[in-house]
Protein backbone atom coordinates (compact mmCIF):
# COMPACT_ATOMS: atom_id res chain seq x y z
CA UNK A 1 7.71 61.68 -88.91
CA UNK A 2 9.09 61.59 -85.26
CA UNK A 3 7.73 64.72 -84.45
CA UNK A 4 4.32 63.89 -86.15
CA UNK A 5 4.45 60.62 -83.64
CA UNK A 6 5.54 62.55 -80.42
CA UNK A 7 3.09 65.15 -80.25
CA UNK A 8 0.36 62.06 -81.62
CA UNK A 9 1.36 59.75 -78.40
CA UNK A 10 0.86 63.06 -76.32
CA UNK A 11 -2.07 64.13 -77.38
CA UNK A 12 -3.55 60.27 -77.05
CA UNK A 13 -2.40 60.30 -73.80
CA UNK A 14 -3.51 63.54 -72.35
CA UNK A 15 -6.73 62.31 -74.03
CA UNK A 16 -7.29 59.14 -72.09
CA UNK A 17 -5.52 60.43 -68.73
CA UNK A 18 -8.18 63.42 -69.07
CA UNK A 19 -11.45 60.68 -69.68
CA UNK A 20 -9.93 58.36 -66.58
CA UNK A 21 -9.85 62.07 -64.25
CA UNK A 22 -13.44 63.29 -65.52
CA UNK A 23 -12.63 66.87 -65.11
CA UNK A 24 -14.59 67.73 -68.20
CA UNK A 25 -17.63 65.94 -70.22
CA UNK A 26 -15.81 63.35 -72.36
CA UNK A 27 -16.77 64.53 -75.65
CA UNK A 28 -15.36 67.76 -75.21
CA UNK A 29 -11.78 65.60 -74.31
CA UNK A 30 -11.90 63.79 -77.70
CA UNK A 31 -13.33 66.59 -79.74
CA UNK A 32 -10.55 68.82 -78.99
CA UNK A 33 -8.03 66.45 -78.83
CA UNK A 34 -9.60 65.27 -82.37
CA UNK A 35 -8.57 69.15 -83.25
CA UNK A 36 -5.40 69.02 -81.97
CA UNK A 37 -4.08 65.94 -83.83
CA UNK A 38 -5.37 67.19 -87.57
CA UNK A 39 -3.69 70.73 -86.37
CA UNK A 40 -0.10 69.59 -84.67
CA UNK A 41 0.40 66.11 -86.17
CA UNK A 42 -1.23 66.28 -90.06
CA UNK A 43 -0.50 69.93 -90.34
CA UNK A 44 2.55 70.59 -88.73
CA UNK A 45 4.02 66.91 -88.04
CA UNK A 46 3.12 65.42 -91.48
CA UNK A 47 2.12 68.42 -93.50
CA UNK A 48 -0.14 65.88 -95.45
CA UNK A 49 -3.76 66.75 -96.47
CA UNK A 50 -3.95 63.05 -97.48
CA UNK A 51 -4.03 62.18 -93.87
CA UNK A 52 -6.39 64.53 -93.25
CA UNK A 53 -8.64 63.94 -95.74
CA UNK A 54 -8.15 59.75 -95.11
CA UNK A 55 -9.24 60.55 -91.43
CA UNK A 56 -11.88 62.41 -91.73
CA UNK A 57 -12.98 59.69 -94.13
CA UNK A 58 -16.07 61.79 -95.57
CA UNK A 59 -15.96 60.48 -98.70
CA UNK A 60 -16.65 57.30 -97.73
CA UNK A 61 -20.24 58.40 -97.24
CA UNK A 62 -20.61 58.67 -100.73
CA UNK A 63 -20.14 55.12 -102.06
CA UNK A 64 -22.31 53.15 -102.72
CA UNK A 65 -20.43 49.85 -100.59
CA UNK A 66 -21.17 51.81 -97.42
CA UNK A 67 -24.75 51.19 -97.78
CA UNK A 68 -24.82 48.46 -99.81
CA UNK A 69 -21.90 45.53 -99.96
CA UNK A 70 -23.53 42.93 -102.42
CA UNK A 71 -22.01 40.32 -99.82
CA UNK A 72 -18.61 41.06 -100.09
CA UNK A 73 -16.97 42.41 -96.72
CA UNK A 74 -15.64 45.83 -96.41
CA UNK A 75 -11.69 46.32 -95.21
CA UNK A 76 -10.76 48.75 -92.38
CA UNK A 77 -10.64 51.90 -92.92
CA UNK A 78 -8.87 54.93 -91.20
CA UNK A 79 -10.18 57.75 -89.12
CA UNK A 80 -14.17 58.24 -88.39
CA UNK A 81 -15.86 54.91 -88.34
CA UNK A 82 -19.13 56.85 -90.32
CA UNK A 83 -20.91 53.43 -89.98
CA UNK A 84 -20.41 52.90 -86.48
CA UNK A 85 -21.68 56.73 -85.73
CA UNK A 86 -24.86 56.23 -88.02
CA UNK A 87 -25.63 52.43 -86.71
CA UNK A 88 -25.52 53.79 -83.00
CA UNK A 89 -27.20 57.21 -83.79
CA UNK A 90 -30.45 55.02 -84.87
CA UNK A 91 -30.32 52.65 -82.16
CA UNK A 92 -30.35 55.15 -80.07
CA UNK A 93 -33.52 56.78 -81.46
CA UNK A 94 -35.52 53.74 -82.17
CA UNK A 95 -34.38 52.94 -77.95
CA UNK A 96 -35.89 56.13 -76.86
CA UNK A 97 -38.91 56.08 -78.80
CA UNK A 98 -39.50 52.42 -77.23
CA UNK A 99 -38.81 53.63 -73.80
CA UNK A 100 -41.34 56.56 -74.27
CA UNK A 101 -44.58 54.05 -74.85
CA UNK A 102 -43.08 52.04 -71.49
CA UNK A 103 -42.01 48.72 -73.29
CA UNK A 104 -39.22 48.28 -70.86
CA UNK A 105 -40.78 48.70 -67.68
CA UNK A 106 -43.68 46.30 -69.56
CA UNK A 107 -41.46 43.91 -70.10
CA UNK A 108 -39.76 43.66 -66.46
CA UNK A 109 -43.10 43.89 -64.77
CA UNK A 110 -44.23 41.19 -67.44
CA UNK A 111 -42.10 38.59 -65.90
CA UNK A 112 -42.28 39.44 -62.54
CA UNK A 113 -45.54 38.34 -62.56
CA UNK A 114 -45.07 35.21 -64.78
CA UNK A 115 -42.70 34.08 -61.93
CA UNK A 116 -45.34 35.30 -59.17
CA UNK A 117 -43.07 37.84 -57.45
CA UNK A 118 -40.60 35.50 -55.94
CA UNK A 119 -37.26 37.13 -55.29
CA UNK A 120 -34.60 34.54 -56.28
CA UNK A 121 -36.61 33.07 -59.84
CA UNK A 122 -36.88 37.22 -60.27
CA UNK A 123 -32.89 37.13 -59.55
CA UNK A 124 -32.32 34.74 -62.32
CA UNK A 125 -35.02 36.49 -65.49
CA UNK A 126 -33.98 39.46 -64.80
CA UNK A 127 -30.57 38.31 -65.37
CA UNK A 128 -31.36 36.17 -68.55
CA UNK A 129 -33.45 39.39 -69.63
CA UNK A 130 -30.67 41.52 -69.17
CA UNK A 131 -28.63 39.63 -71.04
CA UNK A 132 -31.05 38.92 -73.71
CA UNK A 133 -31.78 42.38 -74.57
CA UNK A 134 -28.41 43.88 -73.85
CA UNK A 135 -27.91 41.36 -77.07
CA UNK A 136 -29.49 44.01 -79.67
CA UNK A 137 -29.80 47.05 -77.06
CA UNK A 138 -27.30 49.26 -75.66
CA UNK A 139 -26.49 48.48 -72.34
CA UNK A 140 -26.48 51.61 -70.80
CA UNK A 141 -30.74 51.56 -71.43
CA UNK A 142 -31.42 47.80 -70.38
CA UNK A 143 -29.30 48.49 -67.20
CA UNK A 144 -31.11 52.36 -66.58
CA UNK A 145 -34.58 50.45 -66.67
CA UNK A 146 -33.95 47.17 -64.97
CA UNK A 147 -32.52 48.77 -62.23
CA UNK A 148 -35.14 50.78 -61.64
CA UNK A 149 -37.76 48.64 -61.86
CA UNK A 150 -35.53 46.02 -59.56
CA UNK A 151 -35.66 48.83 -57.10
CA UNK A 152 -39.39 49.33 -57.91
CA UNK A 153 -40.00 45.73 -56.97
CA UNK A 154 -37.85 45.45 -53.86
CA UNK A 155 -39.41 48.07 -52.21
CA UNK A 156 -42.52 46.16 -52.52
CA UNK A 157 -41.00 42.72 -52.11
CA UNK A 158 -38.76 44.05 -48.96
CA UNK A 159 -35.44 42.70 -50.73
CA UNK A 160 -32.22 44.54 -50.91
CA UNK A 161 -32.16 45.19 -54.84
CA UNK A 162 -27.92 45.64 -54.64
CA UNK A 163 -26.82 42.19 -55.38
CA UNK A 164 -29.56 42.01 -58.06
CA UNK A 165 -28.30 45.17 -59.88
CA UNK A 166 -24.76 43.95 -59.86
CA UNK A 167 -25.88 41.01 -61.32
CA UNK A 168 -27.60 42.49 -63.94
CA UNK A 169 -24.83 44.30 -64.80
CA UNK A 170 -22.37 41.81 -65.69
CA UNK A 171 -24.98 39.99 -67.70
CA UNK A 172 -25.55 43.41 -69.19
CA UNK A 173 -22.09 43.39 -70.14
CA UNK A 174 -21.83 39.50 -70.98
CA UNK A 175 -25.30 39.78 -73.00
CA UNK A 176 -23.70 42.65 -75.55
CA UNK A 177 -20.63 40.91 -76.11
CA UNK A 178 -22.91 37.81 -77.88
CA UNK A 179 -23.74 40.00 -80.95
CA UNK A 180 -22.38 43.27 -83.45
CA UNK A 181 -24.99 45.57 -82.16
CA UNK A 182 -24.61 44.81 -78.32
CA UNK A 183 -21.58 46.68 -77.55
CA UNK A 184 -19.94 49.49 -79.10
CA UNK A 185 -16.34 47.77 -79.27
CA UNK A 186 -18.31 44.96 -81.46
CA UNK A 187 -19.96 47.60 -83.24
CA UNK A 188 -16.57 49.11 -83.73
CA UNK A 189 -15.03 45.95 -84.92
CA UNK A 190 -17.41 44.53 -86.95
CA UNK A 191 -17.93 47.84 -88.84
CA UNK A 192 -13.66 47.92 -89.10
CA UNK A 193 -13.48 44.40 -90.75
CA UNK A 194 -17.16 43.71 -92.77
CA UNK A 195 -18.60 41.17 -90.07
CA UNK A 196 -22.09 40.30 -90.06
CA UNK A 197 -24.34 40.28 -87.50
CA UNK A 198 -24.06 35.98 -87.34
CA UNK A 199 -20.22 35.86 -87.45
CA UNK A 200 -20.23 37.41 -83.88
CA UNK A 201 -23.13 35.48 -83.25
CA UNK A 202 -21.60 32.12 -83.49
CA UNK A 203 -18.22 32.69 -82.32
CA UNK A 204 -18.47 35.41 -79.36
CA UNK A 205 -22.03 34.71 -78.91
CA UNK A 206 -20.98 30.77 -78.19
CA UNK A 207 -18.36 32.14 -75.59
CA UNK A 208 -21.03 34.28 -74.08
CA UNK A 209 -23.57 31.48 -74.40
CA UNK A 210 -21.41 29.15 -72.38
CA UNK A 211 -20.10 31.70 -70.12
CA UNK A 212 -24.01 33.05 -68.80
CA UNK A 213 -25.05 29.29 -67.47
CA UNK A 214 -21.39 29.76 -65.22
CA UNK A 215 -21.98 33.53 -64.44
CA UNK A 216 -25.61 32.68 -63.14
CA UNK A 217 -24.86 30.20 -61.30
CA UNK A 218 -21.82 32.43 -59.88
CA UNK A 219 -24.49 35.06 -58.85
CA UNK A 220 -26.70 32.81 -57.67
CA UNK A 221 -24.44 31.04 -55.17
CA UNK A 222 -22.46 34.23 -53.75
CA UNK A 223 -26.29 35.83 -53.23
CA UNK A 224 -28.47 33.25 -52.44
CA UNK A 225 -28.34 34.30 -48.64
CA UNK A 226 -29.49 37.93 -49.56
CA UNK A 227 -32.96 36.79 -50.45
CA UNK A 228 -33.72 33.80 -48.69
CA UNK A 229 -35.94 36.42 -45.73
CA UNK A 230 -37.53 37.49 -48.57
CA UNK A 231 -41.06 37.87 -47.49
CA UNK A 232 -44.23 36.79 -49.08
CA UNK A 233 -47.13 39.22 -50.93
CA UNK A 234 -50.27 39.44 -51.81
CA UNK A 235 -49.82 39.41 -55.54
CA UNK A 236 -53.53 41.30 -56.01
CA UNK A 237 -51.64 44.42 -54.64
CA UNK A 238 -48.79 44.04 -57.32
CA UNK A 239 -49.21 47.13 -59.93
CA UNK A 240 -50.70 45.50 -63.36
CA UNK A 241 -47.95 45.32 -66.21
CA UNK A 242 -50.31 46.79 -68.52
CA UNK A 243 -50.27 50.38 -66.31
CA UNK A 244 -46.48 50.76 -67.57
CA UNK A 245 -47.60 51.66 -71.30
CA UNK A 246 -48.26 55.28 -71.96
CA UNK A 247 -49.18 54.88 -76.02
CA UNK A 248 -50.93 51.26 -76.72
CA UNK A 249 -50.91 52.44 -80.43
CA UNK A 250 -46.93 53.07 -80.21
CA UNK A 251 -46.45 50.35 -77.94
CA UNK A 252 -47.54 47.98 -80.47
CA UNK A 253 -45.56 49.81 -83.94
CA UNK A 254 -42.33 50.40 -81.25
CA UNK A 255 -42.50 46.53 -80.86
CA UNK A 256 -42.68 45.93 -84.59
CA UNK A 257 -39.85 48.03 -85.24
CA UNK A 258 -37.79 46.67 -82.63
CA UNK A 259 -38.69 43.26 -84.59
CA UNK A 260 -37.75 44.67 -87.53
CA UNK A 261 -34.41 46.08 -86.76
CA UNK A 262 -33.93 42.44 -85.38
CA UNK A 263 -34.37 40.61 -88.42
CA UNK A 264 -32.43 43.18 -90.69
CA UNK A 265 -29.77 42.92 -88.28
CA UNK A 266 -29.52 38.92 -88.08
CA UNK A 267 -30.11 38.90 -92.30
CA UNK A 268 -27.48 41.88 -92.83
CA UNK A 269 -24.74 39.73 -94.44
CA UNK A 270 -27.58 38.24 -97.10
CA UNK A 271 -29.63 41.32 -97.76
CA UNK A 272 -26.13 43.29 -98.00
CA UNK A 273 -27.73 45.83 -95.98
CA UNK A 274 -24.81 48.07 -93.85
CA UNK A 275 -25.09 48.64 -90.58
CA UNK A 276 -25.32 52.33 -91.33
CA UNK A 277 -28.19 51.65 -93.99
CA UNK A 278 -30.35 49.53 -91.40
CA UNK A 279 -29.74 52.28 -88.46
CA UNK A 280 -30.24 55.21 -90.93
CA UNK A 281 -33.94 52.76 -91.64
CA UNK A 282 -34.85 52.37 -88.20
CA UNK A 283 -34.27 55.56 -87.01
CA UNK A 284 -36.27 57.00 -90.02
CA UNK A 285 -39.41 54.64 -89.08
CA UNK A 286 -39.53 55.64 -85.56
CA UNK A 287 -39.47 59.03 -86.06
CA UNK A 288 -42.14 59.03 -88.78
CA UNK A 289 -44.59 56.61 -87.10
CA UNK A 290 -44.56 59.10 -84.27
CA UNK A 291 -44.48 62.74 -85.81
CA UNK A 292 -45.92 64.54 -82.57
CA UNK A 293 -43.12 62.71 -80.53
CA UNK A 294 -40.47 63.50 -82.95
CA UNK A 295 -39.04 66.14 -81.05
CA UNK A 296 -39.41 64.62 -77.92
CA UNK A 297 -37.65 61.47 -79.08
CA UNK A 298 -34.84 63.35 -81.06
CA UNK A 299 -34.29 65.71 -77.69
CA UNK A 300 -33.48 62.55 -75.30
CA UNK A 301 -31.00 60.82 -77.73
CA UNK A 302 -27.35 60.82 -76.15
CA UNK A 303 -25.51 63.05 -79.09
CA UNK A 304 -22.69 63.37 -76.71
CA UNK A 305 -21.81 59.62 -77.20
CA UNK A 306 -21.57 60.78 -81.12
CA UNK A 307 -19.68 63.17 -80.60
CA UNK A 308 -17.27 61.25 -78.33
CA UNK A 309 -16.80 58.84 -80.57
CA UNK A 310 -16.30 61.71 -83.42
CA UNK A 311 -13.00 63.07 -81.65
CA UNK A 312 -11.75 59.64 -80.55
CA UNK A 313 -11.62 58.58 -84.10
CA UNK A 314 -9.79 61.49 -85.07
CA UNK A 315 -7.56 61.25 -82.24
CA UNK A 316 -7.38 57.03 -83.23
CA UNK A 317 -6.40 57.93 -87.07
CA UNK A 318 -3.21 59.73 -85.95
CA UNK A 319 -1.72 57.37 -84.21
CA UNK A 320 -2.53 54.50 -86.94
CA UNK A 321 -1.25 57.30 -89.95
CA UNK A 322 1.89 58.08 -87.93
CA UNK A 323 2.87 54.47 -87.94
CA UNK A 324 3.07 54.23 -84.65
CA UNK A 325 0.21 51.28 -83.98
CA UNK A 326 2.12 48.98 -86.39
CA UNK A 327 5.38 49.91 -83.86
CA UNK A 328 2.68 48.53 -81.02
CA UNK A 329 1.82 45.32 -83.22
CA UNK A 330 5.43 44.34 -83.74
CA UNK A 331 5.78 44.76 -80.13
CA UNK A 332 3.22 42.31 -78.95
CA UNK A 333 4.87 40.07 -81.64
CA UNK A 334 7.91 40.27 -79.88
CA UNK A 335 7.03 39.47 -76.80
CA UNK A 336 5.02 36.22 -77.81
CA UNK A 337 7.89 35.69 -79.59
CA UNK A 338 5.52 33.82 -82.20
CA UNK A 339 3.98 31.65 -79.73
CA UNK A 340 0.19 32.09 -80.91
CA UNK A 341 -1.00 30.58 -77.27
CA UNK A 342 0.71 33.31 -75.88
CA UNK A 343 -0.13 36.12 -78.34
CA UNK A 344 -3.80 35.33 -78.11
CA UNK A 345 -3.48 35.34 -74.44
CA UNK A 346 -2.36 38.85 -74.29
CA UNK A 347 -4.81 40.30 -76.21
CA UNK A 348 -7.56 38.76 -74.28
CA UNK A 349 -5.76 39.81 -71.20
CA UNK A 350 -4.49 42.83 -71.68
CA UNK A 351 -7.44 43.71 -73.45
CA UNK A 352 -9.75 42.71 -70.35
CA UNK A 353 -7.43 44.32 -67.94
CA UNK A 354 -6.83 47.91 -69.76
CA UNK A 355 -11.15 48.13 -70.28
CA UNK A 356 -11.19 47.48 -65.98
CA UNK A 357 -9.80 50.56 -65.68
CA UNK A 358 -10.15 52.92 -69.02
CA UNK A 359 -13.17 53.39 -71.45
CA UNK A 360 -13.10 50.27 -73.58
CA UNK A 361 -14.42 51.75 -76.61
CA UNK A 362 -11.21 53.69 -77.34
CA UNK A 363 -8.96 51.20 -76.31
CA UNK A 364 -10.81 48.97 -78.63
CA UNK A 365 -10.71 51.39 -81.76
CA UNK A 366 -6.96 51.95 -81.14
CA UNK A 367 -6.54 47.99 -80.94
CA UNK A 368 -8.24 47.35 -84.31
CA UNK A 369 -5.65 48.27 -87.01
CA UNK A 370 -3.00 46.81 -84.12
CA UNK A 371 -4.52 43.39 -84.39
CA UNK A 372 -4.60 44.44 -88.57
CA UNK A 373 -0.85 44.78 -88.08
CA UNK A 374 -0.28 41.50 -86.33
CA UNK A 375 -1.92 39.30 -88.74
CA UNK A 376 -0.21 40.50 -91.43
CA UNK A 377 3.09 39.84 -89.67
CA UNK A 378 2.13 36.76 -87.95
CA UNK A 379 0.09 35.25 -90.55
CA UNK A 380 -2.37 34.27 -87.77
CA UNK A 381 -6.02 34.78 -89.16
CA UNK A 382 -7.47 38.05 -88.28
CA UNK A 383 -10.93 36.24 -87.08
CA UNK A 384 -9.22 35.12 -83.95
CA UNK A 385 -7.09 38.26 -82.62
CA UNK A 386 -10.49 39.75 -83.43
CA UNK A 387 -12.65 37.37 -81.12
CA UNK A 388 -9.80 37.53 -78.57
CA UNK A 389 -10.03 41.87 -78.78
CA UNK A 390 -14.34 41.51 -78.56
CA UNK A 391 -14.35 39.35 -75.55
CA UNK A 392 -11.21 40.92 -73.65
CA UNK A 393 -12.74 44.48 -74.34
CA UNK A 394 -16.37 43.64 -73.48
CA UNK A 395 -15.94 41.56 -70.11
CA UNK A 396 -12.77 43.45 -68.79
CA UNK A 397 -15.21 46.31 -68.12
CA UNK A 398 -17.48 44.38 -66.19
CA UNK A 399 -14.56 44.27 -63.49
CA UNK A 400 -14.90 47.87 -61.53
CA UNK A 401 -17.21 50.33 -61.59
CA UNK A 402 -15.93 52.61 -63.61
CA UNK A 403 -15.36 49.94 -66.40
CA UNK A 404 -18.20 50.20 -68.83
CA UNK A 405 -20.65 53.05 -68.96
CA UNK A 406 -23.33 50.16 -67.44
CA UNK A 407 -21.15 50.07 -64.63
CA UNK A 408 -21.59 53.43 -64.00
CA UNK A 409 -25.15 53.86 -64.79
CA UNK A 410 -26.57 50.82 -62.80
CA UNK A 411 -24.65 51.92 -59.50
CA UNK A 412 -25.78 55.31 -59.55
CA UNK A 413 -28.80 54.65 -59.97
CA UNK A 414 -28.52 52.06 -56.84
CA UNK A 415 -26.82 54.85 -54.84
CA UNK A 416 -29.64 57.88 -55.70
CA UNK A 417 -32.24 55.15 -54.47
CA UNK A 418 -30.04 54.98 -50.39
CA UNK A 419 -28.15 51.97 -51.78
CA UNK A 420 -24.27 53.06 -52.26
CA UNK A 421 -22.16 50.65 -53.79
CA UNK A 422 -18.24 51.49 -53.57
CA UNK A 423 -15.44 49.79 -55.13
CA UNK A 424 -14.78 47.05 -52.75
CA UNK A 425 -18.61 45.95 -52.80
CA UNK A 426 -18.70 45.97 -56.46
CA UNK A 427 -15.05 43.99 -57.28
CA UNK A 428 -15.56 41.56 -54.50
CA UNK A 429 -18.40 39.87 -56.95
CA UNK A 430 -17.64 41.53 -60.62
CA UNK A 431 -13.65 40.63 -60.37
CA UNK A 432 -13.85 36.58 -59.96
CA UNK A 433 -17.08 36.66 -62.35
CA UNK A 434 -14.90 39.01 -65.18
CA UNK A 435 -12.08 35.88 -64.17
CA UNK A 436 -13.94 33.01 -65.17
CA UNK A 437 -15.60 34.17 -68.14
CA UNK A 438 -11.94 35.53 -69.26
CA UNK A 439 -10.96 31.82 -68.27
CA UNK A 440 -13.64 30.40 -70.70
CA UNK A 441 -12.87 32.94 -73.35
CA UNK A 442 -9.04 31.58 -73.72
CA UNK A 443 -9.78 27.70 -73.37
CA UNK A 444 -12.63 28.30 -75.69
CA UNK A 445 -10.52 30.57 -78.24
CA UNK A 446 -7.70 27.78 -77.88
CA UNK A 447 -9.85 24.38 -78.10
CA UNK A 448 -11.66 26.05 -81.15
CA UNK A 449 -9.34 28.25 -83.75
CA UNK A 450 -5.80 27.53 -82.66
């Protein structure tokens, strides 16, 4: 077993020291790492098939409680998280066959007209939108689109669209930790432990809630003096909203669908619809109510993401079947030394402060049967370390650029458009707005369960 548990920390190490350098596409990192731990630590560390077979998880697929629970909530499983793959795999379809009609661009050019093109009530929708839709989207889409369209409209509007994409990036980030679907750690989590879609609704989403009316007022007080030159425009020379859609006809079914998805999402936990069964739907419905676009659609969806979170899975399940994250539990109950203040604190903490700096989805997957641990140990309920994990996780990557694949996104696209935006520029806004909402997260988390 000690062997089986050195060559597992190595290998998870070497794995996340390799995604923090970048010197090869990230999937490639966990997929081969992913080989390397059912190799080296199942075959020649445990010499168990059993862990293999547990991690790989395939039969799961073949139950019938993975698409249908009949209300009861699933427990955590081992290895591959098969319904976090499928749910993302059809979000990400149904995304791109929204984005190909123009429904995004529609929508931000929408409201810049229903506020009449003024900078700073722009400032503030496309912050609430961001948020909004980063609630049921993936973040890395709302934040590709906005942004450009923010640039779009500042070149017209003679505004420097930096603070504005910043902006929109935290809320991007804030937005997705409100709900199951809007960030993969949530995804990850609520998949893990049989969560609906309302359960992170009305506990994270209250936190988030609370937090936006502080962050935008944040953003709107450090920025304010950016767009007070702002300069007026003849709004008959603004481009119509209408000339962003490409295909009325799949304009209209992309917007049903998107409603659709929507409801089955917010109804999960009744209908006892999975995750993976509602994704697997959606993705189905796009692709048939637009047969010549299928390929075209199919072509743009990010399988590298699936892949990535394939290996890190893999990679995940040897350090949980080694015993070694139950080692990391009983550490962090140490430490508190049963203080539940104090244990809650770290998680949200460390949480926040480890997803600044390294991919939060993995840290988050490896933090899930950790948090399992605790509660069994502690006898703390399991709803609360898991509330601390989702909002630690999702705003601790709103702190640097490199935090959360947004991040990364929404200032490249800033810099390819003459706008650079380094690390100081980005912290010296995204660090005391990733404080405060931390700040609200605790005193909420503490006033609330504890």
């Amino acid at each position: 077993m000690l062997l089986a548990q050195i060559i597992a920390i190595l290998i998870f190490l070497i794995m996340f020291g390799l995604i923090i350098l970048e010197l090869f596409e990230r999937q490639w990192i966990t997929l081969v790492c992913g080989a390397l731990t059912l190799i080296l630590v199942f075959g020649l560390g445990l010499h168990s098939w059993t862990a293999v077979s547990e991690t790989l998880n395939i039969k799961n697929l073949f139950t019938l409680s993975f698409w249908y629970t009949a209300g009861e909530s699933t427990e955590s499983s081992s290895g591959i998280n098969w319904a976090t793959i499928i749910f993302i795999a059809g979000m990400m379809i149904m995304v791109e066959g929204m984005a190909r009609v123009g429904f995004f661009r529609w929508l931000c050019m929408q409201l810049a007209k229903a506020v009449h093109y003024k900078v700073i009530p722009i400032f503030i929708t496309f912050m609430l939108m961001s948020a909004g839709l980063s609630m049921f989207i993936d973040s890395i889409t709302v934040i590709l689109f906005l942004a450009t369209v923010t640039i779009e409209l500042s070149s017209l509007l003679k505004f420097n669209p930096t603070p504005m994409i910043l902006s929109e990036i935290f809320c991007a980030n804030l937005g997705g930790s409100a709900t199951m679907c809007g960030d993969p750690p949530n995804i990850i989590i609520g998949t893990s432990f049989g969560y609906s879609f309302m359960d992170f609704l009305t506990n994270t989403g209250a936190i988030a809630g609370i937090s936006l009316i502080f962050v935008i007022l944040y953003f709107f007080l450090a920025y304010r003096k950016e767009f007070k030159n702002s300069t007026e425009i003849d709004l008959s020379s603004m481009p119509s909203p209408s000339s962003a859609i490409t295909d009325k006809r799949g304009f209209v079914i992309s917007s049903v669908i998107f409603l659709i998805a929507v409801v089955l999402l917010v109804t999960h936990a009744q209908t006892g619809l999975t995750v993976a069964t509602i994704g697997l739907f959606i993705a189905l419905i796009t692709l048939i109510t637009a047969p010549k676009h299928m390929g075209e659609i199919l072509k743009k969806v990010d399988y590298k993401t699936v892949l990535f979170f394939i290996g890190l899975f893999i990679v995940v399940g040897g350090l949980e079947q080694t015993g070694l994250l139950e080692i990391v539990a009983g550490f962090i109950g140490k430490i508190s030394g049963g203080n539940v203040y104090l244990m809650i604190a770290i998680i949200i903490w460390i949480s926040a402060i480890a997803s600044a700096f390294i991919d939060n989805i993995p840290f988050a997957a490896t933090m899930i049967p950790v948090i399992q641990s605790l509660a069994a140990s502690t006898g703390l309920p399991l709803t609360v370390m898991t509330w601390s994990l989702s909002m630690g996780t999702d705003i601790g990557g709103s702190a640097t650029p490199i935090g959360a694949s947004a991040n990364v996104v929404g200032t490249s696209v800033a810099g390819k458009a003459g706008y650079p935006v380094g690390w100081a520029k980005y912290c010296k806004t995204a660090v005391p707005a990733t404080i405060l909402v931390l700040m609200i997260s605790t005193i909420f988390i503490f006033i609330r369960y504890l």
